[in-house]
Protein backbone atom coordinates (compact mmCIF):
# COMPACT_ATOMS: atom_id res chain seq x y z
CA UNK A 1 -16.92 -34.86 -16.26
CA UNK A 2 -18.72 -32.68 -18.20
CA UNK A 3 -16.49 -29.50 -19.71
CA UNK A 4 -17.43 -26.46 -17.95
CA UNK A 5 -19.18 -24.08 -20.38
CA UNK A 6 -17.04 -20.46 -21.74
CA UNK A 7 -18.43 -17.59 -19.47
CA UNK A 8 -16.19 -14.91 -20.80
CA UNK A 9 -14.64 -13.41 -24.14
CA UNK A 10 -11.24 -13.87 -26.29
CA UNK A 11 -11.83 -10.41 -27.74
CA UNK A 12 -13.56 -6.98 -27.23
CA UNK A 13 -14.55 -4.24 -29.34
CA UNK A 14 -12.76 -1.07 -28.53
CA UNK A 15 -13.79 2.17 -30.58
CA UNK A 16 -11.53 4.05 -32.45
CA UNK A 17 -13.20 7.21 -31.29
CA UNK A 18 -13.90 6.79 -27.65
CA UNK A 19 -17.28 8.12 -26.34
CA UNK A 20 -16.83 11.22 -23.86
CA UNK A 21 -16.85 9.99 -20.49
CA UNK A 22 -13.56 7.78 -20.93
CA UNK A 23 -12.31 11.09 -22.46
CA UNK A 24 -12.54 12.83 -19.75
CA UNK A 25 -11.15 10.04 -17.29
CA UNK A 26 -7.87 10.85 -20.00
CA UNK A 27 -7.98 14.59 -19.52
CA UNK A 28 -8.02 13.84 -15.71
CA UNK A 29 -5.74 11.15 -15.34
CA UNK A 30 -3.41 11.02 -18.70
CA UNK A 31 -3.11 7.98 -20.41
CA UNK A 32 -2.75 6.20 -17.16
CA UNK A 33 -6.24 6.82 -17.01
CA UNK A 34 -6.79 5.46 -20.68
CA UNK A 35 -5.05 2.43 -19.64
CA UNK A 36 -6.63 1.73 -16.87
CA UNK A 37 -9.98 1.72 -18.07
CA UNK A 38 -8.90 -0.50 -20.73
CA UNK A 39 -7.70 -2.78 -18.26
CA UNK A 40 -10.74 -3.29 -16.28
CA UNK A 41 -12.77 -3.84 -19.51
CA UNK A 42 -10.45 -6.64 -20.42
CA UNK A 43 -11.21 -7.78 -16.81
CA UNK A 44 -14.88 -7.82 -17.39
CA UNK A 45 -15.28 -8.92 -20.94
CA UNK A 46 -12.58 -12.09 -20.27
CA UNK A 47 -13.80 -13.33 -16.74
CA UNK A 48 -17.31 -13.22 -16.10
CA UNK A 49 -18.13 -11.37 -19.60
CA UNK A 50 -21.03 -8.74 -18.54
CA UNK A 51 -19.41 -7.46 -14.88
CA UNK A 52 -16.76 -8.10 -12.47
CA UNK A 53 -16.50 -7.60 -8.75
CA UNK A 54 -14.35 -4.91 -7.11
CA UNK A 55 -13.59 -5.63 -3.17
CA UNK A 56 -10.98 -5.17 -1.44
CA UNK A 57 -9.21 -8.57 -2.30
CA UNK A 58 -10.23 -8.50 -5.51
CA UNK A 59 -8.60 -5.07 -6.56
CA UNK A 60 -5.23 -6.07 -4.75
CA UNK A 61 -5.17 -8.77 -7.07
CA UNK A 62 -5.89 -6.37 -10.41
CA UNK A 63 -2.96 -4.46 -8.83
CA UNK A 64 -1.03 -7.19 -8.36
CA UNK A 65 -1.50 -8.93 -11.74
CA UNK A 66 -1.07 -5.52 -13.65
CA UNK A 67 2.66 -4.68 -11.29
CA UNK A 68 1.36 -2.12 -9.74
CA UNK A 69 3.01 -1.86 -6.29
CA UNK A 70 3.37 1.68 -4.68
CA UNK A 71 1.66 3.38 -2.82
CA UNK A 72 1.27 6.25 -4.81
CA UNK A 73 0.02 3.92 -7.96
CA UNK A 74 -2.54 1.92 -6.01
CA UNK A 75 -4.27 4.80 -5.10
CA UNK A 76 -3.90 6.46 -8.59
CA UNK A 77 -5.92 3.17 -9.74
CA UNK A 78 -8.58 3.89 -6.70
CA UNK A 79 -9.13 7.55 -7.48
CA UNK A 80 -9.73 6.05 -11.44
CA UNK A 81 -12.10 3.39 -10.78
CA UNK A 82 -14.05 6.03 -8.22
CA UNK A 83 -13.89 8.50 -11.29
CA UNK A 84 -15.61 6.03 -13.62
CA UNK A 85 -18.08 4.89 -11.12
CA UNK A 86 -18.68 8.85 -10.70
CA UNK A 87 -18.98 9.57 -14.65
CA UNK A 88 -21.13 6.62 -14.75
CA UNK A 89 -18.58 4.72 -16.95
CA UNK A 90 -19.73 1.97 -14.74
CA UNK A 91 -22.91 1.90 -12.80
CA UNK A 92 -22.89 3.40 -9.35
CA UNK A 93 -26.02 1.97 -8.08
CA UNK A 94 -24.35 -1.82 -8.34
CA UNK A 95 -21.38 -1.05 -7.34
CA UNK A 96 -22.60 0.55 -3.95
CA UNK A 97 -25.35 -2.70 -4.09
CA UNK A 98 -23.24 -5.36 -4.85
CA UNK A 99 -19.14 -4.21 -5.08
CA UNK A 100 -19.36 -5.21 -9.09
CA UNK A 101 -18.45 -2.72 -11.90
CA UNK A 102 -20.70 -3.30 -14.99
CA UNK A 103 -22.78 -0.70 -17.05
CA UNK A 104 -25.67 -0.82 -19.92
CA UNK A 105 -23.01 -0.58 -22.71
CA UNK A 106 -21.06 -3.26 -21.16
CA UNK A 107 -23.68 -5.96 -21.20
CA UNK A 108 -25.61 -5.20 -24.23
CA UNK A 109 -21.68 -5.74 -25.69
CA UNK A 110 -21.34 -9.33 -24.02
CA UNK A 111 -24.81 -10.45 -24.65
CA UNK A 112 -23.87 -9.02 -28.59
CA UNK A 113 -20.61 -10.73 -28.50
CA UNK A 114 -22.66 -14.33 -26.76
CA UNK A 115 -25.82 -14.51 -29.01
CA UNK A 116 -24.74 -17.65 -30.89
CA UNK A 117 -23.44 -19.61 -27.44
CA UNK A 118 -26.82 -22.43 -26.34
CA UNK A 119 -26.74 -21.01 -23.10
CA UNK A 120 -25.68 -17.55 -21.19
CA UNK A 121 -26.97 -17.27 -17.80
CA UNK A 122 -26.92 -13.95 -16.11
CA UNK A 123 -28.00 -12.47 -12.57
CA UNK A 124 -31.34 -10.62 -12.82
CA UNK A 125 -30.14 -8.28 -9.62
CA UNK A 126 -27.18 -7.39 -12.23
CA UNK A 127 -28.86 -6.31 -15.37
CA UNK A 128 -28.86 -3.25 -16.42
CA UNK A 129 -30.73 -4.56 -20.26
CA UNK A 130 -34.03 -5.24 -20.93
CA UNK A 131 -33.57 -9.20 -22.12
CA UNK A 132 -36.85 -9.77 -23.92
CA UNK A 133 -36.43 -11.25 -27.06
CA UNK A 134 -33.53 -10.03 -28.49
CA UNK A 135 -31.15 -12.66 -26.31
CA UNK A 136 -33.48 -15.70 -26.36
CA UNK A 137 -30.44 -18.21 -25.11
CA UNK A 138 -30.13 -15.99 -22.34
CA UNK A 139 -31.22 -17.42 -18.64
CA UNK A 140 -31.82 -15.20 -16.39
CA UNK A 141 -31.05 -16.04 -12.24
CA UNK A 142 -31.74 -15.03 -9.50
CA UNK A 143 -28.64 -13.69 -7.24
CA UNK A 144 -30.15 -15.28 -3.73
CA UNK A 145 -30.77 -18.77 -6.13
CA UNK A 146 -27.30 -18.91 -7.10
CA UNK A 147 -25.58 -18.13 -3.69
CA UNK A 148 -27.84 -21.38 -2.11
CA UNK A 149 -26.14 -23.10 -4.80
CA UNK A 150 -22.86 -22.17 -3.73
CA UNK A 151 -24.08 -23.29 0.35
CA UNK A 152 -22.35 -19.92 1.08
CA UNK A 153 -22.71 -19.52 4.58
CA UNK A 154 -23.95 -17.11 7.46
CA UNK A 155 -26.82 -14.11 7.15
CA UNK A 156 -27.30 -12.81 3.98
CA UNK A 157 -28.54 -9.41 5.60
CA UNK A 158 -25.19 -9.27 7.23
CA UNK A 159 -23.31 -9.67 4.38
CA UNK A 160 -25.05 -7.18 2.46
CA UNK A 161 -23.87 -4.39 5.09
CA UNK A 162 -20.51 -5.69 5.66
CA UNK A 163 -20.36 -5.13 1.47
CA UNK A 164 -21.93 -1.73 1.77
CA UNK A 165 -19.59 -0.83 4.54
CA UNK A 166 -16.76 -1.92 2.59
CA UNK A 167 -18.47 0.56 -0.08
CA UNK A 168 -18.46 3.17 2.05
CA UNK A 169 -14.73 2.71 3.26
CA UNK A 170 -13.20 2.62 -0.55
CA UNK A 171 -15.35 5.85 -1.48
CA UNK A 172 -14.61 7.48 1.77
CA UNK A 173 -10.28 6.79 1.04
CA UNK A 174 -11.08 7.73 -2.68
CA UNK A 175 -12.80 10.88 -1.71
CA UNK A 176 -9.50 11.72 0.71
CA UNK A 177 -6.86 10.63 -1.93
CA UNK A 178 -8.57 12.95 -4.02
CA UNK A 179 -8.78 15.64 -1.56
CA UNK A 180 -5.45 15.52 -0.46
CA UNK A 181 -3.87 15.88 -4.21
CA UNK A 182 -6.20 19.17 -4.43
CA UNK A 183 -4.78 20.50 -1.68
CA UNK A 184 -1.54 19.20 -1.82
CA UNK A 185 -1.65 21.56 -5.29
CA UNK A 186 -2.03 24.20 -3.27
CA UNK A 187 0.56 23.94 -0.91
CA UNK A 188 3.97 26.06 -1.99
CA UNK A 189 6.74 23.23 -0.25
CA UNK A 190 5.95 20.47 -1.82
CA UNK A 191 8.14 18.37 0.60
CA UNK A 192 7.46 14.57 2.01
CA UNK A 193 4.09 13.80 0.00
CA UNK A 194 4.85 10.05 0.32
CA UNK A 195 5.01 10.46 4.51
CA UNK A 196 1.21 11.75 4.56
CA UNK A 197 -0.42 8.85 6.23
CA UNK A 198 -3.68 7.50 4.54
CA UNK A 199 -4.96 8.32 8.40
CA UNK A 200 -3.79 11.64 7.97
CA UNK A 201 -5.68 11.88 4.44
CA UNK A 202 -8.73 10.56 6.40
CA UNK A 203 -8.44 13.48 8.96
CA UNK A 204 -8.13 16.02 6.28
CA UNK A 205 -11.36 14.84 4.78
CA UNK A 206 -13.22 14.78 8.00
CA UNK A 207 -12.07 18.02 8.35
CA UNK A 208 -13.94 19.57 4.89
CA UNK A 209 -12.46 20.76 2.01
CA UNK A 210 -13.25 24.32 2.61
CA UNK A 211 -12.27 24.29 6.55
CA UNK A 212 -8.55 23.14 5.22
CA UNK A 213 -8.60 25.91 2.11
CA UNK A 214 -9.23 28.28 4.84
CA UNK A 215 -6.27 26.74 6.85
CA UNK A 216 -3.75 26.96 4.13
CA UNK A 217 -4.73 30.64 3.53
CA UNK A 218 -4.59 31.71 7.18
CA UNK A 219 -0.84 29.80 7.12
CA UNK A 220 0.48 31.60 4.01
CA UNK A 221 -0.84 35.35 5.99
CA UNK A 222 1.45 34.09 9.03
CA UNK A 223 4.20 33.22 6.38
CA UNK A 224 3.51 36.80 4.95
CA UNK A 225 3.25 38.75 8.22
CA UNK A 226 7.02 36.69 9.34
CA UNK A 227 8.57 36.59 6.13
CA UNK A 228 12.00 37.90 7.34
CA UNK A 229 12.89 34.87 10.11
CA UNK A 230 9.70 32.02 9.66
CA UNK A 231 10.22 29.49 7.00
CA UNK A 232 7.32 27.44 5.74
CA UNK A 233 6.20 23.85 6.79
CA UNK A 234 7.15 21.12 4.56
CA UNK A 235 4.08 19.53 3.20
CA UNK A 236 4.15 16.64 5.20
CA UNK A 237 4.56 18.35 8.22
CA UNK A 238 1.93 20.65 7.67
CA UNK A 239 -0.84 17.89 6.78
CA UNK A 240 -0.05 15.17 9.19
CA UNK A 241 -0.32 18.10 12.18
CA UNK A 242 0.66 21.77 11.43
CA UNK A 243 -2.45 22.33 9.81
CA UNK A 244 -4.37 21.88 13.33
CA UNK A 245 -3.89 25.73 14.85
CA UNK A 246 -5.08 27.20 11.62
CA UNK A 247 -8.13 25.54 11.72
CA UNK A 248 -11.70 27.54 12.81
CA UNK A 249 -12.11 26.72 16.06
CA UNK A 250 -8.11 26.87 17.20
CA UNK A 251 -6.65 29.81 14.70
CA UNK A 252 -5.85 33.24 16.71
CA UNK A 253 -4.00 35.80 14.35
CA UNK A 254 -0.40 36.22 15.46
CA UNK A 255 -1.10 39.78 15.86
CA UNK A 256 -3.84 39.55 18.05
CA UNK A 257 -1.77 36.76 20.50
CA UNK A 258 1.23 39.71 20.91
CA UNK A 259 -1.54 42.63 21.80
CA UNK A 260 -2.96 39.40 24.31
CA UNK A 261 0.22 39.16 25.69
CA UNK A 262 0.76 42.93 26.40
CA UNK A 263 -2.08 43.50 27.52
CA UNK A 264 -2.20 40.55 30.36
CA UNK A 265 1.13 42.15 31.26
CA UNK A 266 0.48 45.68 31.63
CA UNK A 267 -2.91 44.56 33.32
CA UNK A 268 -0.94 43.09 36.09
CA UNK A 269 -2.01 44.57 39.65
CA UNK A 270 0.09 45.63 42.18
CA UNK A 271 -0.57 45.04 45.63
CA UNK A 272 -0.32 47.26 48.29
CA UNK A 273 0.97 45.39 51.70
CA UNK A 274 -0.01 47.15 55.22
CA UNK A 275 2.10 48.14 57.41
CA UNK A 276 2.03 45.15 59.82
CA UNK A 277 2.23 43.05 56.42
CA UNK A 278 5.64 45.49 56.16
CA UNK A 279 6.86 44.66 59.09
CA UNK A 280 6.70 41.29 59.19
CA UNK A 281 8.46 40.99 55.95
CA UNK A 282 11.27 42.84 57.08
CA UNK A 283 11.99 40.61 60.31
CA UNK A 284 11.97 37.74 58.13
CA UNK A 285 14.31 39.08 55.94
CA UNK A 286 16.75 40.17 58.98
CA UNK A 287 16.28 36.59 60.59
């Protein structure tokens, strides 16, 4: 049987001095974020050498291989690889196309790192280079070629939105990780982060950043106005549920409930009974 040809790399280059945009994923995530960057190029360069795929199954087994295991640092790695596909470490348009993280620098590298191999084939749906004549061992495929190859099964139109959906649901949970730490930041009792469901996260998003600023600002006036007998909320409490009646369409000032009250009370009307009405009262009473 003939030997399988090398797809990936041994080695990378990594720069001494690295360019800004995996700077900034450092000044937003520490060197967690360095790291994890680092990690997902090694992915790349030593598996399929010019991109790698990023589903669902597919990142639970980066976690897995890497030991990552709580909650807290799978979704640490999610909000990273969102923030690199949103500082266009890696492209954005692919990975919402196709659920692969790749970028110009990243094949121009492997086709560098290749140019001596016979043969390199490559997915024309998945470059990002112009080929020409700098990478003449380079073949170029085409993506619906090779899947026939593989006899992979059922509608190809299907599959393409069951992809983009899954798209769609690991930006959407990125987008209300990341809203949640904002506004967990915010919060003063930092109590129970670990009990906030990623359902409740979900909720909080649908709700709208600004909607939920304004919540946790009409909560702290409440806290103000009952300072001497109301305690706050622990966080958990507060954004699994307690946020709810300080949202716009439910939140009522406490003031504005008493003066309700008194006023529905002092606007209760008498009525004035007849004398027959009198009467009859007062046999039934003597009965």
């Amino acid at each position: 049987m003939a030997r399988r040809p090398k797809v990936g790399l041994d080695y990378f280059e990594l720069d001494c001095c690295m360019n800004e945009k995996v700077r900034l994923i450092q000044a937003e995530f520490g060197l967690k974020g360095f790291a994890i960057v680092v990690k997902l190029f090694q992915k790349i360069y030593g598996e399929l050498g010019y991109y790698c795929e990023w589903t669902e199954d597919s990142s639970l087994l980066f976690m897995s291989e890497n030991g990552v295991s709580s909650r807290d640092e799978k979704n640490l790695i999610t909000e990273i690889v969102s923030a690199c596909i949103r500082r266009n470490i890696f492209s954005k348009k692919l990975f919402d196309e196709f659920r692969i993280l790749t970028s110009e620098s990243v094949q121009e590298t492997y086709l560098n790192a290749v140019s001596r191999r016979e043969k390199v084939e490559v997915k024309k749906e998945y470059l990002l280079v112009n080929v020409g004549k700098n990478y003449k061992n380079v073949v170029i495929n085409e993506l619906n070629v090779d899947r026939n190859k593989k006899n992979v099964d059922g509608n190809t139109q299907s599959r393409e939105e069951k992809s983009k959906e899954e798209n769609k649901n690991i930006m959407r949970k990125a987008e209300a990780l990341a809203l949640f730490e904002e506004l967990w930041k915010m919060y003063s009792v930092k109590k129970g982060k670990g009990q906030v469901s990623l359902t409740a996260k979900l909720r909080l998003l649908k709700v709208g950043r600004d909607e939920m600023i304004r919540a946790i600002g009409r909560y702290k006036t409440e806290l103000e106005k009952d300072s001497d007998w109301r305690r706050p909320q622990n966080g958990s409490t507060f954004f699994n549920s307690g946020y709810v009646d300080y949202l716009d369409a439910n939140y009522v000032p406490s003031d504005q409930k008493k003066a309700r009250s008194k006023n529905q009370f002092h606007n209760f009307q008498q009525r004035e009974r007849t004398k027959s009405e009198m009467s009859d009262l007062e046999k039934q009473l003597l009965r």
